[in-house]
PDB file of N, CA and C in Angstrom:
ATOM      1  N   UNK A   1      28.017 -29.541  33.465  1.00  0.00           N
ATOM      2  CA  UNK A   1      26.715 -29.979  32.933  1.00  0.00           C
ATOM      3  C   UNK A   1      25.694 -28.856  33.036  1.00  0.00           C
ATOM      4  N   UNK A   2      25.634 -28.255  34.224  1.00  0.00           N
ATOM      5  CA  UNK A   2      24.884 -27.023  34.108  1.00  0.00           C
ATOM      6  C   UNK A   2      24.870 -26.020  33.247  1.00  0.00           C
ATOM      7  N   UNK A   3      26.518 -25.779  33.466  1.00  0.00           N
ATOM      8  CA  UNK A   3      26.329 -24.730  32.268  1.00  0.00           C
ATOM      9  C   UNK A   3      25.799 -24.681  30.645  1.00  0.00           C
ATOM     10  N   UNK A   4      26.068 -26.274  30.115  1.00  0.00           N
ATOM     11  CA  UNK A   4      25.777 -26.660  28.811  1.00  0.00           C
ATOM     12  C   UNK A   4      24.387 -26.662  28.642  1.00  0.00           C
ATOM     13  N   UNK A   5      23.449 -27.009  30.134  1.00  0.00           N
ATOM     14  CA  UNK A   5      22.283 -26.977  30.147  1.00  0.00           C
ATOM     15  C   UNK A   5      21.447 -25.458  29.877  1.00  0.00           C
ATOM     16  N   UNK A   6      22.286 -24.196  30.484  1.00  0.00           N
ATOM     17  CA  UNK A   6      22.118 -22.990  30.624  1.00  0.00           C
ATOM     18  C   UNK A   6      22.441 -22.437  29.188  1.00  0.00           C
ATOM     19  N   UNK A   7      23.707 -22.819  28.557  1.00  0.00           N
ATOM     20  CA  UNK A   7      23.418 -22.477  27.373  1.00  0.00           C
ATOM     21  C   UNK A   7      22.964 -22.560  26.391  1.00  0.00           C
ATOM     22  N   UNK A   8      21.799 -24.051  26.303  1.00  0.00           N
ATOM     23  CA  UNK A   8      20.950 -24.242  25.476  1.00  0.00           C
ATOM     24  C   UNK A   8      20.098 -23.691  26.042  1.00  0.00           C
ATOM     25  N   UNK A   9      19.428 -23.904  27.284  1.00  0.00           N
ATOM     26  CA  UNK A   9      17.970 -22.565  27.160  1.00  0.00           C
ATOM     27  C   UNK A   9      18.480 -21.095  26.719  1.00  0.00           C
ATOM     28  N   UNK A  10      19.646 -20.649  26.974  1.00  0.00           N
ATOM     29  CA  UNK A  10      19.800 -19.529  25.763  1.00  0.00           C
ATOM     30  C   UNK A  10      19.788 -19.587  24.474  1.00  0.00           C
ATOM     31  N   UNK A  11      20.383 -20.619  24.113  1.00  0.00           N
ATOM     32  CA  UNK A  11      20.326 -20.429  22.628  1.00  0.00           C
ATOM     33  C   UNK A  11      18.851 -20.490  21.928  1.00  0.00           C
ATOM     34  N   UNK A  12      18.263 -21.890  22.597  1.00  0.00           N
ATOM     35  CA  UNK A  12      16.600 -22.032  22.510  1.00  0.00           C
ATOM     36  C   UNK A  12      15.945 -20.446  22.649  1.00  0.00           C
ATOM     37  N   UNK A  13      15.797 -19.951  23.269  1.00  0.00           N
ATOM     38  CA  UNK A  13      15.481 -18.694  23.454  1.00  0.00           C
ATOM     39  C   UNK A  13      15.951 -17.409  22.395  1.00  0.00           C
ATOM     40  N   UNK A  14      17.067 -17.749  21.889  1.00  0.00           N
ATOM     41  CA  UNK A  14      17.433 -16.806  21.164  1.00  0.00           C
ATOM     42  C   UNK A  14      17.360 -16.864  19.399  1.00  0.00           C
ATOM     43  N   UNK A  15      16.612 -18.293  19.539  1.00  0.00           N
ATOM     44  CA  UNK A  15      16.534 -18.801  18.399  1.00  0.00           C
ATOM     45  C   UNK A  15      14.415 -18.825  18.112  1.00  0.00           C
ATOM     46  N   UNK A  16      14.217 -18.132  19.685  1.00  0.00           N
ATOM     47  CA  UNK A  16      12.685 -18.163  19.570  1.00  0.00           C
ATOM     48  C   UNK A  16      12.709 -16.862  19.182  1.00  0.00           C
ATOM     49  N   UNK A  17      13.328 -15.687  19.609  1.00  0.00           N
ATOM     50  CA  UNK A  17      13.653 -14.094  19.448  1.00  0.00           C
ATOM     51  C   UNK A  17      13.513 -14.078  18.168  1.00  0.00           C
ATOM     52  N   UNK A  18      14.200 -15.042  17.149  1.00  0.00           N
ATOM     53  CA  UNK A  18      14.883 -14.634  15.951  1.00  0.00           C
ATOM     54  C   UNK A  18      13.364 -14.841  15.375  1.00  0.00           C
ATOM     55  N   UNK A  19      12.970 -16.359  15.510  1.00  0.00           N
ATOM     56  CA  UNK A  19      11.613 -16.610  15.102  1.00  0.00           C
ATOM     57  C   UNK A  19      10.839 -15.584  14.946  1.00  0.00           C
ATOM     58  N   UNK A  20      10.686 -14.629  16.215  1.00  0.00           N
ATOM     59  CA  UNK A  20       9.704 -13.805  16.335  1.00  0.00           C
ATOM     60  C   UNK A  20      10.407 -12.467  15.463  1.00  0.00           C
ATOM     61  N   UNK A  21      11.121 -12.027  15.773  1.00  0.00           N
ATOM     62  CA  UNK A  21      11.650 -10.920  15.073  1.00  0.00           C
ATOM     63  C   UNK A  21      11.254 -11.155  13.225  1.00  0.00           C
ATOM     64  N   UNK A  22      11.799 -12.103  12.679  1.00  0.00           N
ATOM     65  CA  UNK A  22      10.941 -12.783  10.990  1.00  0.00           C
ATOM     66  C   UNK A  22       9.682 -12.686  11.037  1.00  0.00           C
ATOM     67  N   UNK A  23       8.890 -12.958  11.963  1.00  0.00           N
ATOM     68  CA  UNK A  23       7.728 -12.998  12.058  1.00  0.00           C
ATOM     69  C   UNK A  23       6.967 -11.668  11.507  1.00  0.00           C
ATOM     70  N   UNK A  24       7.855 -10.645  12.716  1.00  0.00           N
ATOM     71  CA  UNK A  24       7.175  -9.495  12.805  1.00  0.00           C
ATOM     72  C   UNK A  24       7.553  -8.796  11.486  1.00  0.00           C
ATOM     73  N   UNK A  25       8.893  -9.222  10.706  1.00  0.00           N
ATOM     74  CA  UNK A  25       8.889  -8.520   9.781  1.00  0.00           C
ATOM     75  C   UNK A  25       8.452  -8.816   8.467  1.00  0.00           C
ATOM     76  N   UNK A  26       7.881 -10.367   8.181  1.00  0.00           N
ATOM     77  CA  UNK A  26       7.172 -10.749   7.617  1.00  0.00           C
ATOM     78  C   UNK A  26       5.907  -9.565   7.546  1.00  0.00           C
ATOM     79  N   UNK A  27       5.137  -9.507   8.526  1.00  0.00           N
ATOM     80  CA  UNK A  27       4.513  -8.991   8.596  1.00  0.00           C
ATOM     81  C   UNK A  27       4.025  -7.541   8.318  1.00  0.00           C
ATOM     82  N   UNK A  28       5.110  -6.748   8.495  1.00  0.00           N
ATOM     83  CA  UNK A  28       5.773  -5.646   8.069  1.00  0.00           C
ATOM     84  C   UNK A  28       5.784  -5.510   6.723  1.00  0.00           C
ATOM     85  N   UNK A  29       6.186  -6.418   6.607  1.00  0.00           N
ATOM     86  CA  UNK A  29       6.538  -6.392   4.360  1.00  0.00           C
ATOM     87  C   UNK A  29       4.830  -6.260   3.972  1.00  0.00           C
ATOM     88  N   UNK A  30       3.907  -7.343   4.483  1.00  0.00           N
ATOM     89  CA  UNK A  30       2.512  -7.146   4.383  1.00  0.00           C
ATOM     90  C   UNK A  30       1.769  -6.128   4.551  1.00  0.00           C
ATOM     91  N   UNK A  31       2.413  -5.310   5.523  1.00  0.00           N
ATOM     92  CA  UNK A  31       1.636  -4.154   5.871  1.00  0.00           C
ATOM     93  C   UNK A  31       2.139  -2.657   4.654  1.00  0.00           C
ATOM     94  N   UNK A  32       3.343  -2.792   4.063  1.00  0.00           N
ATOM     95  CA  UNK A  32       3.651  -1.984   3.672  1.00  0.00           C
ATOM     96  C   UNK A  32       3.247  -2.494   2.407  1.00  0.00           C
ATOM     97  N   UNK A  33       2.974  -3.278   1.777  1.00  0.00           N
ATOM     98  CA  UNK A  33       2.783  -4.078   0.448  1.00  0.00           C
ATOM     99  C   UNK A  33       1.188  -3.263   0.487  1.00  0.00           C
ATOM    100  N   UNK A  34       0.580  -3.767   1.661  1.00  0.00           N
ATOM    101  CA  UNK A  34      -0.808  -3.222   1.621  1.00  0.00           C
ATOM    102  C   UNK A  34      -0.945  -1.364   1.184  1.00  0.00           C
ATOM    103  N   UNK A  35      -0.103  -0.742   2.137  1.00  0.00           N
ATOM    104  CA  UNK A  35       0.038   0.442   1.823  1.00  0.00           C
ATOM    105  C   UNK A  35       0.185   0.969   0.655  1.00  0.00           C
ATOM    106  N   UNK A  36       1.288   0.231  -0.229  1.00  0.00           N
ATOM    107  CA  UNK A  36       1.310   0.805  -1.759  1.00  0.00           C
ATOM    108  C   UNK A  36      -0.139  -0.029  -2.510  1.00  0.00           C
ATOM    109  N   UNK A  37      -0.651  -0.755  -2.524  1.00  0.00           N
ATOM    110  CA  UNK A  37      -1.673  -1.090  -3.093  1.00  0.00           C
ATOM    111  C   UNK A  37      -3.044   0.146  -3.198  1.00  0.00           C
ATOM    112  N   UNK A  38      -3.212   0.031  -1.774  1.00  0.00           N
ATOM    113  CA  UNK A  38      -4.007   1.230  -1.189  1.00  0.00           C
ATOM    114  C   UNK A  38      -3.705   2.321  -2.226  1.00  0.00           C
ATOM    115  N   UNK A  39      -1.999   3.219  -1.567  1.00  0.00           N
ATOM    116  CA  UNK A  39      -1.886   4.152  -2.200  1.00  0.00           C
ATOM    117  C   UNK A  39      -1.942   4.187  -4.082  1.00  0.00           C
ATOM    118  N   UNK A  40      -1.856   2.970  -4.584  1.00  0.00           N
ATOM    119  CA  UNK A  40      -1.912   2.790  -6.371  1.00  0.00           C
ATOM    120  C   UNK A  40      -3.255   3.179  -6.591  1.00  0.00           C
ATOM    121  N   UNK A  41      -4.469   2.554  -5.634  1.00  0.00           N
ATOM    122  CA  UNK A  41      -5.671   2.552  -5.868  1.00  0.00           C
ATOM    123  C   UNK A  41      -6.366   4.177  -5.953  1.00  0.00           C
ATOM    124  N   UNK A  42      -5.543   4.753  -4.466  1.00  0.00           N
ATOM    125  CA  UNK A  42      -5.873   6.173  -4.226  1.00  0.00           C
ATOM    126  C   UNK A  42      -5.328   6.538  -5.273  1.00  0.00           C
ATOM    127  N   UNK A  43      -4.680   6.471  -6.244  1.00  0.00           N
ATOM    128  CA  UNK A  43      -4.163   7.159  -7.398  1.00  0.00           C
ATOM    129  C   UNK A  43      -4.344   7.085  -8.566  1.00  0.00           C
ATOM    130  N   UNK A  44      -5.500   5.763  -8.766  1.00  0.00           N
ATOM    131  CA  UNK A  44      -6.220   5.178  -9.958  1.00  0.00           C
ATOM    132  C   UNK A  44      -7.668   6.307  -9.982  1.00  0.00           C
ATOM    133  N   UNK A  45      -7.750   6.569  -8.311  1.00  0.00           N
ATOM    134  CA  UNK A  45      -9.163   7.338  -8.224  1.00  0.00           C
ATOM    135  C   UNK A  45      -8.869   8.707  -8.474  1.00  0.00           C
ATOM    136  N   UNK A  46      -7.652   9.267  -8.267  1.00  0.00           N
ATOM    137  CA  UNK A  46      -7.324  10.842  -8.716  1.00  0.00           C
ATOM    138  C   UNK A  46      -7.577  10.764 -10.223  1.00  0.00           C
ATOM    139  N   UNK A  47      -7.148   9.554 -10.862  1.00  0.00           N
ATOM    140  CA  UNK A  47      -6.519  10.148 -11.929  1.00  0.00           C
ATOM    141  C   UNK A  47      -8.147  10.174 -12.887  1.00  0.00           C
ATOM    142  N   UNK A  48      -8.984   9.067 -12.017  1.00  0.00           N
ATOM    143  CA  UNK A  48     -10.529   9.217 -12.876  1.00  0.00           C
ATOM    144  C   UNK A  48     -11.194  10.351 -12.704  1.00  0.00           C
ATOM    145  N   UNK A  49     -11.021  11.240 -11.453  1.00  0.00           N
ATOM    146  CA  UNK A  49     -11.510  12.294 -10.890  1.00  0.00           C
ATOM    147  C   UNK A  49     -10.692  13.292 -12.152  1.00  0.00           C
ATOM    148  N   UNK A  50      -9.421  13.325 -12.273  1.00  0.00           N
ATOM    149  CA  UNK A  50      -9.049  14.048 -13.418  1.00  0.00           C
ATOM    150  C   UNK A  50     -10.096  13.855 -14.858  1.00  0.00           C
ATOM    151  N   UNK A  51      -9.982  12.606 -14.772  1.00  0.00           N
ATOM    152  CA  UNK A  51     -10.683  12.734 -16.338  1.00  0.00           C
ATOM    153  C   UNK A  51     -12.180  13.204 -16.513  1.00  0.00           C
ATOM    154  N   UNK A  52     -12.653  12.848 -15.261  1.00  0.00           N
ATOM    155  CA  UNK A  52     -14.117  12.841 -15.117  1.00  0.00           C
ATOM    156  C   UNK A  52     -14.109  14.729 -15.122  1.00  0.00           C
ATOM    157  N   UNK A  53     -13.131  15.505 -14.471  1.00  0.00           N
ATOM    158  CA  UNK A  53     -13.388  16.875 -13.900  1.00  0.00           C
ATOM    159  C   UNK A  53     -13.214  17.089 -16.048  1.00  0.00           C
ATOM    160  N   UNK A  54     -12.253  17.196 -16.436  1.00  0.00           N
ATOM    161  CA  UNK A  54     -12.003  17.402 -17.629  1.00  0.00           C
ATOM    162  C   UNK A  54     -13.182  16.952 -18.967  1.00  0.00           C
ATOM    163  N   UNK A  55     -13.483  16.103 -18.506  1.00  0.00           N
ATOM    164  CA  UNK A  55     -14.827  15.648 -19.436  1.00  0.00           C
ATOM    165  C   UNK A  55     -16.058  17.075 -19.092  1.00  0.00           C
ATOM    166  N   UNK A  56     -16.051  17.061 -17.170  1.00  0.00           N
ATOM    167  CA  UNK A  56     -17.213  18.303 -17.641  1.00  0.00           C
ATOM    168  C   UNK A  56     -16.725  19.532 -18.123  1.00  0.00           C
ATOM    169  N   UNK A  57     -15.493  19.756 -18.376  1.00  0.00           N
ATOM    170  CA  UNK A  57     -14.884  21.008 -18.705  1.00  0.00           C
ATOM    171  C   UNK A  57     -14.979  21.141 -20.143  1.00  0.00           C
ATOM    172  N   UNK A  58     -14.828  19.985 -20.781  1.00  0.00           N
ATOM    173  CA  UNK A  58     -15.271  19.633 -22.214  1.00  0.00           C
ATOM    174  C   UNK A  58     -16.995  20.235 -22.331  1.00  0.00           C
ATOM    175  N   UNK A  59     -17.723  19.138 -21.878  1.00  0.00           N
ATOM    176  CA  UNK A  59     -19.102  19.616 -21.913  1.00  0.00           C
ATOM    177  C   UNK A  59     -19.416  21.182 -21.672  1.00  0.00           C
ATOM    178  N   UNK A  60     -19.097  21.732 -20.558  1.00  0.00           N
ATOM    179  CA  UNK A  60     -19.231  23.001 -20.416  1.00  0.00           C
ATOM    180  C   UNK A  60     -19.063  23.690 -21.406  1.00  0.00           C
ATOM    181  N   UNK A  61     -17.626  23.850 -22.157  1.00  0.00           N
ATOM    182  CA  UNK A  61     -17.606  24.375 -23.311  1.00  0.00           C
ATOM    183  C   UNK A  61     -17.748  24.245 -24.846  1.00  0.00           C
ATOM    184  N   UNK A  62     -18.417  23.347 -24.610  1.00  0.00           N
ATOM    185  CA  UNK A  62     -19.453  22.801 -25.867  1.00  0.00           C
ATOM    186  C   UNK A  62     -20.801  23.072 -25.427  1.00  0.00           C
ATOM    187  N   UNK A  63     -21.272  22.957 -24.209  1.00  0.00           N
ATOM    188  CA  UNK A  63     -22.782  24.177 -24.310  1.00  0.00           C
ATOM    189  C   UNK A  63     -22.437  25.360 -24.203  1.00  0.00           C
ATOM    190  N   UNK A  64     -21.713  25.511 -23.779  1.00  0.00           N
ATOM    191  CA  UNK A  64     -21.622  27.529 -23.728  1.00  0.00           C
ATOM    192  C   UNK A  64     -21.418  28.141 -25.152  1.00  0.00           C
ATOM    193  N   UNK A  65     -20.856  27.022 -25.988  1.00  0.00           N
ATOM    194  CA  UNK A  65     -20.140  27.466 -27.506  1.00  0.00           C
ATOM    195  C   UNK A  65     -21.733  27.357 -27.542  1.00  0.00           C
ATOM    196  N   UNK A  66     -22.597  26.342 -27.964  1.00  0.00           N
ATOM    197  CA  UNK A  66     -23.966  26.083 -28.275  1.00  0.00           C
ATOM    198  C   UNK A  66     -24.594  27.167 -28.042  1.00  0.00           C
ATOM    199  N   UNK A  67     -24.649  27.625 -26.889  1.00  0.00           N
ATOM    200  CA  UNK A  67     -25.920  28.464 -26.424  1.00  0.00           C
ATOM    201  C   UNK A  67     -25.470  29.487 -26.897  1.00  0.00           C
ATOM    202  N   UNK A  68     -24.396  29.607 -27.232  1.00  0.00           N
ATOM    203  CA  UNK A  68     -23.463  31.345 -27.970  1.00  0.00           C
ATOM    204  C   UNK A  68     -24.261  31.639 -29.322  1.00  0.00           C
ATOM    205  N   UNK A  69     -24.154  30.333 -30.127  1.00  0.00           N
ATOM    206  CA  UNK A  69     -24.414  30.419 -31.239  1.00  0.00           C
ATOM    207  C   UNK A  69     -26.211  30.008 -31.496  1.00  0.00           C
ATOM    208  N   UNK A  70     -27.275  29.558 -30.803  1.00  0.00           N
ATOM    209  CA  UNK A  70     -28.125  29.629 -30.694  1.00  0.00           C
ATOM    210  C   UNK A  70     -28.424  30.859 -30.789  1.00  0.00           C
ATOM    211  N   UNK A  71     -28.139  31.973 -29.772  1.00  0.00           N
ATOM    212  CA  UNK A  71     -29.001  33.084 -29.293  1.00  0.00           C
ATOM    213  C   UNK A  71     -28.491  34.085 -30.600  1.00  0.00           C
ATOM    214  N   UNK A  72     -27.618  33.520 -31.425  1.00  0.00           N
ATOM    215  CA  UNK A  72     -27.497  33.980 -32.709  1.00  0.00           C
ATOM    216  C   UNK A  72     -28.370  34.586 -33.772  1.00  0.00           C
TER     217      UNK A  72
END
């Protein structure tokens, strides 16, 4: 009788482990889910910083062409 008693608080126990172990990796999936979000976002902002740097590179050389042909 003891022993049957002993091996349900193990199993109980090992079935709380498991609980927790899902838990934590539940959690895990969340944290890394978060990470690529983050990182998509950090990469939505490069890519405006690209366009935005390229737009003044545009402008630049559309006044410099301007002021070329002004002092004409």
């Amino acid at each position: 009788l003891s022993s049957l008693v002993l091996l349900r608080v193990v199993l109980d126990l090992l079935r709380v482990v498991l609980d927790l172990l899902r838990v934590v990796l539940d959690l895990l999936r969340v944290v890394l889910d978060l990470l690529r979000v983050v990182l998509d976002l950090l990469r939505v902002v490069l890519d405006m910083l690209c366009v935005v740097l390229d737009l003044l590179r545009v402008v630049r050389v559309f006044t410099s062409s301007f002021l070329h042909w002004s002092y004409l």
